[in-house]
N, C-alpha and C. Protein backbone atom coordinates (compact mmCIF):
# COMPACT_ATOMS: atom_id res chain seq x y z
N UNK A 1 -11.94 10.08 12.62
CA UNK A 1 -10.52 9.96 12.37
C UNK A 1 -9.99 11.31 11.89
N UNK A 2 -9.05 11.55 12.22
CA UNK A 2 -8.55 13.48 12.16
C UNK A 2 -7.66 12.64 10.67
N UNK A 3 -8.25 13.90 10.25
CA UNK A 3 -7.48 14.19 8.41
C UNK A 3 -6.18 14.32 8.34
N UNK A 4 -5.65 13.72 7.70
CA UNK A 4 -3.82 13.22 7.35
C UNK A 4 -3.27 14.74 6.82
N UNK A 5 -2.48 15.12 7.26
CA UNK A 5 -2.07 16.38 6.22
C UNK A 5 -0.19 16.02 6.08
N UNK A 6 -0.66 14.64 5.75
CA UNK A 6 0.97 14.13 4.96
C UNK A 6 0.89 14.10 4.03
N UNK A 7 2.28 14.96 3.77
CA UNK A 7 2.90 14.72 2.24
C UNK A 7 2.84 13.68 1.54
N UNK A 8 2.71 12.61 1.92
CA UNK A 8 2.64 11.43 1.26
C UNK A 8 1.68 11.35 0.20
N UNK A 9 1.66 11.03 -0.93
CA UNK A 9 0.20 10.65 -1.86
C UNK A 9 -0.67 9.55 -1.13
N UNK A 10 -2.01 9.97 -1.38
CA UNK A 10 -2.81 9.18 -0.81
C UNK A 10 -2.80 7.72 -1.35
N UNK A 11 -2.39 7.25 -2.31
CA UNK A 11 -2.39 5.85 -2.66
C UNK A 11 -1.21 5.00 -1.54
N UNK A 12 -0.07 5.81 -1.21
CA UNK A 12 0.83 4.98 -0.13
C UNK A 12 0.56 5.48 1.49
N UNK A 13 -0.58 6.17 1.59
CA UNK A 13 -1.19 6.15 2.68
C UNK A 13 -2.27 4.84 3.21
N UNK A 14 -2.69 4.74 1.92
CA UNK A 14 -3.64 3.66 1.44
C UNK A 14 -2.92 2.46 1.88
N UNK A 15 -1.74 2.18 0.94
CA UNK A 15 -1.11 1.04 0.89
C UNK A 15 -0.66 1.00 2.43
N UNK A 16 0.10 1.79 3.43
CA UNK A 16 0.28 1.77 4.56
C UNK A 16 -1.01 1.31 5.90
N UNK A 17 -2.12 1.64 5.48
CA UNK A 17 -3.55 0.94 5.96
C UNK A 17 -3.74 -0.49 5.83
N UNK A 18 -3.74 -0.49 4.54
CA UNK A 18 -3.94 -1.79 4.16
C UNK A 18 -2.81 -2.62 4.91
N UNK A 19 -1.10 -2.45 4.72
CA UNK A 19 -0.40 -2.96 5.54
C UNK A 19 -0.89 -3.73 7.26
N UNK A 20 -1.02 -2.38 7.44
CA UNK A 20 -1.57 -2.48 8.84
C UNK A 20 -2.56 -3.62 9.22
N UNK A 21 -3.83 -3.36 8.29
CA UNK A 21 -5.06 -3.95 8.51
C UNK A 21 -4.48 -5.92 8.17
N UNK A 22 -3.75 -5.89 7.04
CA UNK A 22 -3.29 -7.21 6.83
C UNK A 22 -2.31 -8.20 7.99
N UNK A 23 -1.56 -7.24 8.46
CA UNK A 23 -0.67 -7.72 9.64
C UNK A 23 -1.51 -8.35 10.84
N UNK A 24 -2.76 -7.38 10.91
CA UNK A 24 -3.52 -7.74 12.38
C UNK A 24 -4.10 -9.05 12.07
N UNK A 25 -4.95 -8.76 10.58
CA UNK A 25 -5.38 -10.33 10.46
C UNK A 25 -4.58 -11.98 10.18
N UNK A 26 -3.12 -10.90 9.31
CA UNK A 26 -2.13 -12.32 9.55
C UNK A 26 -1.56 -12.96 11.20
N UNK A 27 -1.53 -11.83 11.91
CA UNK A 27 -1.17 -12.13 13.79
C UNK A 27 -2.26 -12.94 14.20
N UNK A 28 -3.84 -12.68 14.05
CA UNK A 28 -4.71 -13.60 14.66
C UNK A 28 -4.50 -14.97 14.46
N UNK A 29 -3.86 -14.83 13.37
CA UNK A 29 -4.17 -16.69 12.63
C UNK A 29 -2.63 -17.77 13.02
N UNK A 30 -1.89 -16.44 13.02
CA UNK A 30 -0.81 -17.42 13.66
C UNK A 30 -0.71 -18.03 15.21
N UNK A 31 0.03 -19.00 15.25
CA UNK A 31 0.27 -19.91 16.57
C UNK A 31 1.52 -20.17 16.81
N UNK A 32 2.50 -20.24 15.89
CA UNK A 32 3.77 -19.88 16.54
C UNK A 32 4.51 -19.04 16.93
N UNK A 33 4.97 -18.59 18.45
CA UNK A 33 5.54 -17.76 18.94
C UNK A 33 6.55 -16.63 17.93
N UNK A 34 7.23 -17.65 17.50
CA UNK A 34 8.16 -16.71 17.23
C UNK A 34 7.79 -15.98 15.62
N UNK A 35 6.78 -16.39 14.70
CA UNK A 35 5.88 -16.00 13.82
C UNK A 35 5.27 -15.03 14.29
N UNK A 36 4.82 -14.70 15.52
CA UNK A 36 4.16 -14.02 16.33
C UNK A 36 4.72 -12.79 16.57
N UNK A 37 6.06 -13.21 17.35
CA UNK A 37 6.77 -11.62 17.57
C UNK A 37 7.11 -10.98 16.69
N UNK A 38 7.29 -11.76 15.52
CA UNK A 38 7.82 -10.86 14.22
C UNK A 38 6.83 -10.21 13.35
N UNK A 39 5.87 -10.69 13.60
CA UNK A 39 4.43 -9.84 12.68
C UNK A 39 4.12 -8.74 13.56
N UNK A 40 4.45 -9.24 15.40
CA UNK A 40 3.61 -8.21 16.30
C UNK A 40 4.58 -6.60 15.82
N UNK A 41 6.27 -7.29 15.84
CA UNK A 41 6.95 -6.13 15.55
C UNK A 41 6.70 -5.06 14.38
N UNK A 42 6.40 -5.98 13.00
CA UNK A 42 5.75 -5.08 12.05
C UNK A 42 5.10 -4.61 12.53
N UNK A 43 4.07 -5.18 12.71
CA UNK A 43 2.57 -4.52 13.62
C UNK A 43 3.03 -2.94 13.88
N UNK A 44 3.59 -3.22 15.14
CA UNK A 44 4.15 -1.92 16.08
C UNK A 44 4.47 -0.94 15.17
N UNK A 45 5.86 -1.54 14.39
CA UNK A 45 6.41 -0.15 13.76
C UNK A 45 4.93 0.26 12.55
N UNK A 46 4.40 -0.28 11.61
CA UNK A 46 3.32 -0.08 10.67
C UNK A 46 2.53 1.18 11.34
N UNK A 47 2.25 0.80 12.52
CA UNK A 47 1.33 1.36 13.42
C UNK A 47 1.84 2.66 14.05
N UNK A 48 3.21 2.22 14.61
CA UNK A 48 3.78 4.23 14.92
C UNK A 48 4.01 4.49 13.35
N UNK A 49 3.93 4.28 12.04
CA UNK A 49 4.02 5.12 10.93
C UNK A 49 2.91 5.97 10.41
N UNK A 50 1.60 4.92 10.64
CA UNK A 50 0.38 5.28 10.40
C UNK A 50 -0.07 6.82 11.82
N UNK A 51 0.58 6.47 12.61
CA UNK A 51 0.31 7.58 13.60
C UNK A 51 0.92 8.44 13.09
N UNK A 52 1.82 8.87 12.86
CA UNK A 52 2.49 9.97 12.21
C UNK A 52 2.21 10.53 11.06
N UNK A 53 0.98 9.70 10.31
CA UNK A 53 0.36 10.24 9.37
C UNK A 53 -0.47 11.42 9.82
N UNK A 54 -0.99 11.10 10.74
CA UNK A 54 -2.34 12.13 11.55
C UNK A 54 -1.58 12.92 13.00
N UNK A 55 -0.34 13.22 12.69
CA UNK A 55 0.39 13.89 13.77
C UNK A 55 1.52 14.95 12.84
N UNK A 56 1.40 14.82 11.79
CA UNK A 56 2.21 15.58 10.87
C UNK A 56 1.49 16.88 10.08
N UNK A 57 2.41 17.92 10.21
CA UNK A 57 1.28 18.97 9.76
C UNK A 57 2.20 20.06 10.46
């Protein structure tokens, strides 16, 4: 994994992981659609934020 060189403190880099990692396992467990699109959407955006952690520099 290429090293973050965001400004951010590493504890809300942290917390932004963890985000992430929690969303995927709350999406597996759900079954209703529309529960679905709205976690997938966090998902998405969580996920282009966390990319921009390791694209910043």
């Amino acid at each position: 994994m290429p090293r973050s060189t965001s400004t951010l403190p590493a504890h809300a880099r942290f917390d932004l992981l963890t985000h992430v990692a929690e969303l995927r396992a709350e999406l597996s467990s759900i079954t209703c659609p529309r529960e679905r699109r709205t976690i997938a959407a966090e998902l998405k955006a969580a996920l282009a934020e966390a990319a921009k952690l390791t694209t910043e520099g």
